[in-house]
Every structure is written in C-alpha cells, then in structure tokens.
Protein backbone atom coordinates (compact mmCIF):
# COMPACT_ATOMS: atom_id res chain seq x y z
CA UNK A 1 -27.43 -25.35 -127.95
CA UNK A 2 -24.30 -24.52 -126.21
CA UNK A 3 -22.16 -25.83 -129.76
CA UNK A 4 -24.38 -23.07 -131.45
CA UNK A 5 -23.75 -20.16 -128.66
CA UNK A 6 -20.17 -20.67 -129.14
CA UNK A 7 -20.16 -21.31 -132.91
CA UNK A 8 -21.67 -17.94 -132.81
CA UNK A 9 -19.64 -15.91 -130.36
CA UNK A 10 -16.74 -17.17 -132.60
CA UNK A 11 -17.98 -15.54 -135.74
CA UNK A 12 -18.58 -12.75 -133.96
CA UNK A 13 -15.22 -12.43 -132.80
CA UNK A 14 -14.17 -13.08 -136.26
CA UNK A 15 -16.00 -10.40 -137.61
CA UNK A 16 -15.21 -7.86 -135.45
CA UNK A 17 -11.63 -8.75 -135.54
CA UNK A 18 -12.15 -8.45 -139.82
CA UNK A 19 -13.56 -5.03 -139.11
CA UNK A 20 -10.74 -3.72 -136.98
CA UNK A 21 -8.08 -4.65 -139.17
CA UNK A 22 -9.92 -4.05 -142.58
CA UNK A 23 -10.69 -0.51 -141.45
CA UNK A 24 -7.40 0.03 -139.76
CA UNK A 25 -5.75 -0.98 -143.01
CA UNK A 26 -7.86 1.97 -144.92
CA UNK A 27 -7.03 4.84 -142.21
CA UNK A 28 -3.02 3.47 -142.80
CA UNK A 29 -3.52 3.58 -146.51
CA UNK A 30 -4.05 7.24 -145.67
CA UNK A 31 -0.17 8.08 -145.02
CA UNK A 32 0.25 7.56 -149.29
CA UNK A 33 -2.53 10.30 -149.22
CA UNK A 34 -0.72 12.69 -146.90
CA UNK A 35 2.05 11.80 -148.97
CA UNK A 36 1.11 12.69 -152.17
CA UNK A 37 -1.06 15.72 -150.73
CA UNK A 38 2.71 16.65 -149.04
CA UNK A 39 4.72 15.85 -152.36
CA UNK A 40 2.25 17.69 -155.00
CA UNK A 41 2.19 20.96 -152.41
CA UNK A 42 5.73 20.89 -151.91
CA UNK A 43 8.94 21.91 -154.25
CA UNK A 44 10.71 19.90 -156.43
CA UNK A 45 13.57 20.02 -154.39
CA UNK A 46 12.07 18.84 -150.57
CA UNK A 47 10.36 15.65 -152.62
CA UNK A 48 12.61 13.24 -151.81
CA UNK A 49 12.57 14.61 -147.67
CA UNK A 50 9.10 14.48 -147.83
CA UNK A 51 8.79 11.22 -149.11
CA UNK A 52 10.99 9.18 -146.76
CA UNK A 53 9.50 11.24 -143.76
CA UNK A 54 6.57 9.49 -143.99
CA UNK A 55 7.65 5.92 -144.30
CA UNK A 56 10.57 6.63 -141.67
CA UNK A 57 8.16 8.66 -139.20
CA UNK A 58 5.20 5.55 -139.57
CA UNK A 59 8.02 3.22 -138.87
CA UNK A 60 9.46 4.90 -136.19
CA UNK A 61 6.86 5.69 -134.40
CA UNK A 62 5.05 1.93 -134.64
CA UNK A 63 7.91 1.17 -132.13
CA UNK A 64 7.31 4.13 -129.68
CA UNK A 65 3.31 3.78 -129.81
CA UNK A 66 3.91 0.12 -129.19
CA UNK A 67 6.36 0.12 -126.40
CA UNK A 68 4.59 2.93 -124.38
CA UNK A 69 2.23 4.71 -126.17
CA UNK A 70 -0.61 2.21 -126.17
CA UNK A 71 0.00 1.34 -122.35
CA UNK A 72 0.01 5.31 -121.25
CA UNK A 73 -3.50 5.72 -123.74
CA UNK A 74 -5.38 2.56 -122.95
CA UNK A 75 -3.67 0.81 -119.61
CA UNK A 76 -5.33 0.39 -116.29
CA UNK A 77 -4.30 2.18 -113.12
CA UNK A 78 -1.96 5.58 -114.07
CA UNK A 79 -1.42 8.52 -112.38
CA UNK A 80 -4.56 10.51 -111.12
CA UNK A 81 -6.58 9.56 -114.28
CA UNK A 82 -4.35 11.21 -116.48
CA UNK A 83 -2.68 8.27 -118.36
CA UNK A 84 -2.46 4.80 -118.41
CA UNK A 85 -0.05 2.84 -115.92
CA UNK A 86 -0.14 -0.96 -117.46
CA UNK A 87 0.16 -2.38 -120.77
CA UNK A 88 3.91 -1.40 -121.87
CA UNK A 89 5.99 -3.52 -124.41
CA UNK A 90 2.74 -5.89 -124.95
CA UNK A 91 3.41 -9.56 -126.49
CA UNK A 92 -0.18 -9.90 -127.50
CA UNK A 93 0.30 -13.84 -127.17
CA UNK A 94 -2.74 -15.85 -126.02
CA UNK A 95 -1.39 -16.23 -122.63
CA UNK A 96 -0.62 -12.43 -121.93
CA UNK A 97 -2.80 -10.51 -119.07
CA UNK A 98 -3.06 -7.31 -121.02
CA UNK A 99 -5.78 -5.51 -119.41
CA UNK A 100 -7.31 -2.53 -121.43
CA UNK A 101 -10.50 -1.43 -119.86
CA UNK A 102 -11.37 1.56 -121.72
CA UNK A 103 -12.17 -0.63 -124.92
CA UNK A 104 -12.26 -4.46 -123.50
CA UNK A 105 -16.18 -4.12 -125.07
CA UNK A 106 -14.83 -5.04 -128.37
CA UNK A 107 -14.62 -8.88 -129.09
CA UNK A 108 -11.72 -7.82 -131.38
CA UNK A 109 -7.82 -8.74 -129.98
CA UNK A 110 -5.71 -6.50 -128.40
CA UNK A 111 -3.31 -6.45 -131.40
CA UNK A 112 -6.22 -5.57 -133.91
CA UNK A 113 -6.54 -2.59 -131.22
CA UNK A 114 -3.66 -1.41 -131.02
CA UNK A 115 -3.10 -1.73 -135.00
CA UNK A 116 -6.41 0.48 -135.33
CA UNK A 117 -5.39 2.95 -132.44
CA UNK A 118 -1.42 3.14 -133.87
CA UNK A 119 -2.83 4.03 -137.39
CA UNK A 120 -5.06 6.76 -135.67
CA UNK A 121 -1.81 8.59 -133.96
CA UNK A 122 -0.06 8.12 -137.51
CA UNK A 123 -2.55 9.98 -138.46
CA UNK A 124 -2.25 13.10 -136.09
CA UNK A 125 1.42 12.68 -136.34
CA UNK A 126 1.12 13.42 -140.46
CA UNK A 127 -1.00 16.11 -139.82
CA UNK A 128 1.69 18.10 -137.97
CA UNK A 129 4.57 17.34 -140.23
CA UNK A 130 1.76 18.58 -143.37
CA UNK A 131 1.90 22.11 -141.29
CA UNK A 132 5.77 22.03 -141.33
CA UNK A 133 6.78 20.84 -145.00
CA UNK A 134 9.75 22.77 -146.51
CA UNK A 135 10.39 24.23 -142.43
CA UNK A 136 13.32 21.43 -140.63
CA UNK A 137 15.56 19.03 -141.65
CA UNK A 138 14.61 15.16 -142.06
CA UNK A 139 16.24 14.60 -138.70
CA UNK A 140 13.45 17.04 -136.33
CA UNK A 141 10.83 14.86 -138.06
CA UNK A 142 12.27 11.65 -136.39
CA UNK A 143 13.18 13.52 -133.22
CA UNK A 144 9.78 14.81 -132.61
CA UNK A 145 7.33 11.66 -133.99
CA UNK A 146 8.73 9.59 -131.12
CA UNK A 147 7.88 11.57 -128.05
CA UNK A 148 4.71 12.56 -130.06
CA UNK A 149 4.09 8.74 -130.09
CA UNK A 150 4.99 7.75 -127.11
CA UNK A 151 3.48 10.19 -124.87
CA UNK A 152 1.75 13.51 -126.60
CA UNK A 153 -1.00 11.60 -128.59
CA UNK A 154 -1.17 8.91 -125.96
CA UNK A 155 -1.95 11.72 -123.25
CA UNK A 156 -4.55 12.99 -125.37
CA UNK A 157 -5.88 9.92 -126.74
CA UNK A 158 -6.34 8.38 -122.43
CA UNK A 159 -8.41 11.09 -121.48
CA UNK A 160 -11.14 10.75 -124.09
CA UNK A 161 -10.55 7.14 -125.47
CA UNK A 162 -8.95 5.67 -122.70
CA UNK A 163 -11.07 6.39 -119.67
CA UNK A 164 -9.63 9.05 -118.36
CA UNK A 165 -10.63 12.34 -116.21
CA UNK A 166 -11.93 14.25 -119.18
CA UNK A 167 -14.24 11.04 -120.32
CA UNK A 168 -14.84 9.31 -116.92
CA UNK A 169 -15.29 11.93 -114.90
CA UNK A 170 -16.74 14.81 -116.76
CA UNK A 171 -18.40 12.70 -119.73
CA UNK A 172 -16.97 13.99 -122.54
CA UNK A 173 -16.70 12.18 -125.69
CA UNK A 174 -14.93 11.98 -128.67
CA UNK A 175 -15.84 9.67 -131.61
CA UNK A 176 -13.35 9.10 -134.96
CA UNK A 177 -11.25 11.73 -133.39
CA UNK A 178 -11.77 15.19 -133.63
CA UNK A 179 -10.28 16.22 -130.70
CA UNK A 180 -7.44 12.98 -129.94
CA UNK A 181 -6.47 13.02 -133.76
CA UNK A 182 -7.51 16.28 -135.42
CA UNK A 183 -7.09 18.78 -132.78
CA UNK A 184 -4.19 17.51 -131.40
CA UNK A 185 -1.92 16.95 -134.70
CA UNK A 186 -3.36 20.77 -135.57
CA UNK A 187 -1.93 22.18 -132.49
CA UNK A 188 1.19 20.31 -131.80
CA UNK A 189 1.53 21.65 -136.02
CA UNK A 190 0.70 25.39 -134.99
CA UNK A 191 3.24 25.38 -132.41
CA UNK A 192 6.00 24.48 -135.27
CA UNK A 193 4.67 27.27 -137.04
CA UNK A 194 5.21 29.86 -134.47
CA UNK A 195 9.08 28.06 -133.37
CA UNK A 196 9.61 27.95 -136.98
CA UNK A 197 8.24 30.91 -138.57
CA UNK A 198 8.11 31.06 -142.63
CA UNK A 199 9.27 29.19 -145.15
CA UNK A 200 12.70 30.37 -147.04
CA UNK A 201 11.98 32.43 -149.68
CA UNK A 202 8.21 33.38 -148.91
CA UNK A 203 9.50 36.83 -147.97
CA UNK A 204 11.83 38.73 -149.68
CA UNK A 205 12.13 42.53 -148.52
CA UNK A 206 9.17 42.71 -146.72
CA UNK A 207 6.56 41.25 -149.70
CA UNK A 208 4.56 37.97 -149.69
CA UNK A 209 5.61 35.64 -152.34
CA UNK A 210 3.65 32.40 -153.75
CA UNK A 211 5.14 29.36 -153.67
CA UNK A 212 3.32 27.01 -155.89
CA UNK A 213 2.66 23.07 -155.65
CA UNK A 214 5.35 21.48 -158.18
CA UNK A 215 2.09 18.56 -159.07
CA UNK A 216 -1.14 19.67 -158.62
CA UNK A 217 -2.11 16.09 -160.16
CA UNK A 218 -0.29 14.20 -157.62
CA UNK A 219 -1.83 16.91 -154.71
CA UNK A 220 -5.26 15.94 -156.33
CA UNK A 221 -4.76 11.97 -155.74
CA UNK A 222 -3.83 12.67 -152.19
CA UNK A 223 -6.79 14.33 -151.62
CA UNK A 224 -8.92 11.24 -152.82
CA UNK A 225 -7.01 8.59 -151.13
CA UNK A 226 -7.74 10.57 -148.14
CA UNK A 227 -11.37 10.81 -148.45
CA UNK A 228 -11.02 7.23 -149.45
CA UNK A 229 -9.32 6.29 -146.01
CA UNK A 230 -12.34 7.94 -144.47
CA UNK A 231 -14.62 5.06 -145.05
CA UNK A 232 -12.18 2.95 -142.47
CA UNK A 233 -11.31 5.96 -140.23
CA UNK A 234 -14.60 7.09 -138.86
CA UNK A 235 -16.88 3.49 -139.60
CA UNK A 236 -14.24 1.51 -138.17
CA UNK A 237 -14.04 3.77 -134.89
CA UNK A 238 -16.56 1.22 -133.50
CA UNK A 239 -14.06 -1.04 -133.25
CA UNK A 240 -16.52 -3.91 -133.98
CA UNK A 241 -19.41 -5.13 -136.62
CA UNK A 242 -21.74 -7.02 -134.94
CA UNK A 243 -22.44 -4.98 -131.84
C-alpha cells in the first residue's frame, strides 16, 4: 500500500510538473506573437528594432526576474506585506531551502514556477513596449525591462499572487492575470505615452496623419499565435493538473 501511495504522489508530481512547463512554454511562445503583431503594425524601417527588442528584452529580463524578481513576488518574510524578503539568486538544486509560501500548494518544482511566473512578466513587459513601438531607441527598451523585472511586476505580482496585503489581508484575487499582467504592462505602457508623446510624423501642422502597418499578414499571424498562447496562459494558471 505504501509502494502504491508513493507510486502515485510521484505521477502526480510528474504531471503537474508536465503542466507547468507545457503551459509555460505556450504563454512564452507568445513573445513571436507580440512580435509579429509589433513587426506587421510597425514601419518598414523600425523592423529590425522591433525584432531584436523582443529577444534582447526576454533575455534580459530572465536574469533580473531570476535574481530578484521572483524572491521580491513570491519570498517569505518582506517588508510590511508589500514584497517578498527571501528567495533571491535561487539554485533550484534538490538540496536548496527555497521557501515560497504563496504557491508551495503546487506539487510542481520551484524552477517549473518560476519558468511559468517569468513567462507571465514577459508578458506584461511586451505589452508596454507594444504601446511604445516607433517612440525610443533600442537602448530605453533594455534600460526599462530590467527594473520592470526586477521590481515593478514583482511588486505587483506579491500582492495578489504572492500573499501579500492586497490578497492576504483584504482577499482580493487575481486569476491568469488581469490585474498583475494586463493592468500593469497597460499602465506602466500609458505612462510612456504621456513621457513620450506621438510618434514622428503623425502630426504635421496641426493634422492627424495615418500611419499604416507595413504587413497586415504578418500582424494577422501575431494575432493567432496569441490567442494560441492563451490555451497555456490562463489553463496553466493552476499551476497543476491533478488537483
């Protein structure tokens, strides 16, 4: 009996840790959607920036989420419930005490967690650079996804994923996002907007002009990876399959 218990809490683990990962690997196939949405929307000319913003910005900020961004949304202890205080630079080996409260309920391991929670601030990091295509240089891009990584989305993302004040103390929930990942990337975008004002050339003596999409194929495919990447973004939010 107690061969079959643990022959069974193994496959669950299994599973769940499948889940995590399969999922996670949909929501990250969604940066070639915001790319292609980005590219097909954008000039000619801003195709190549907006192309290696994405692949620099998810690589870039996989190092800031992991060396303090996943600590400050998911760690025990912090400051006044705010964000997490534990969990920085993580080794994920066997032997590592990484403590994550807020989401220890999921059989999965902590790297499968923070591979599904990194892809999630990707996420809400390409939804503030879609606001601002055509508006800064390659180099703002870089200089803002790190501290976006590292602390903005993490602040966000400890208060109603992480246990903090907002979810522990007032109840409030958030599931798939709307608030952590939607909400946020929308309004750390708007703020570009009103820093950053127009793009060159949309007015010209005081009149509105259109700037059309170069691809409106290649804007099209975006749009249906996207949805696509849906079917691991909000399912795999569970962060299990057999619970």
């Amino acid at each position: 009996m107690a061969d079959d218990s643990t022959a069974t809490q193994a496959a669950g683990v299994a599973a769940d840790t499948a889940w995590v990962i399969v999922t996670g690997c949909l929501v990250m196939f969604m940066q070639a959607g915001f790319a292609m949405l980005e590219v097909g929307f954008s000039r000619m000319k801003n195709v190549g920036t907006v192309v290696a913003k994405v692949v620099t910005n998810l690589s870039v900020s996989s190092i800031a989420y992991w060396a303090v961004g996943f600590g400050f949304a998911f760690g025990a202890g912090g400051w006044f419930a705010l964000i997490g205080g534990s969990g920085f630079f993580p080794t994920f080996s066997p032997g590592s005490q990484l403590h994550l409260p807020a989401i220890d309920w999921s059989t999965a391991p902590a790297s499968a967690k923070w591979f599904f929670e990194f892809v999630f601030c990707a996420v809400s990091l390409a939804i503030v650079w879609g606001t601002m295509i055509e508006r800064t240089k390659f180099i703002v891009y870089i200089l803002f996804g790190i501290p976006f990584a590292a602390f903005i989305y993490p602040l966000i993302s400890h208060q109603l994923f992480g246990g903090g004040f907002l979810q522990a103390t007032l109840g409030a929930q958030d599931f798939a996002g709307s608030t952590v990942v939607h909400l946020t990337g929308a309004t750390a975008g708007f703020a570009g907007l009103l820093l950053l004002g127009p793009r060159i050339g949309k007015y010209v003596k005081g009149r509105a002009n259109a700037i059309p999409g170069h691809n409106m194929p290649l804007a099209q495919l975006g749009v249906l990876i996207l949805w696509f990447g849906w079917f691991g973004f909000n399912p795999g939010s569970t962060l299990n399959a057999t619970n």
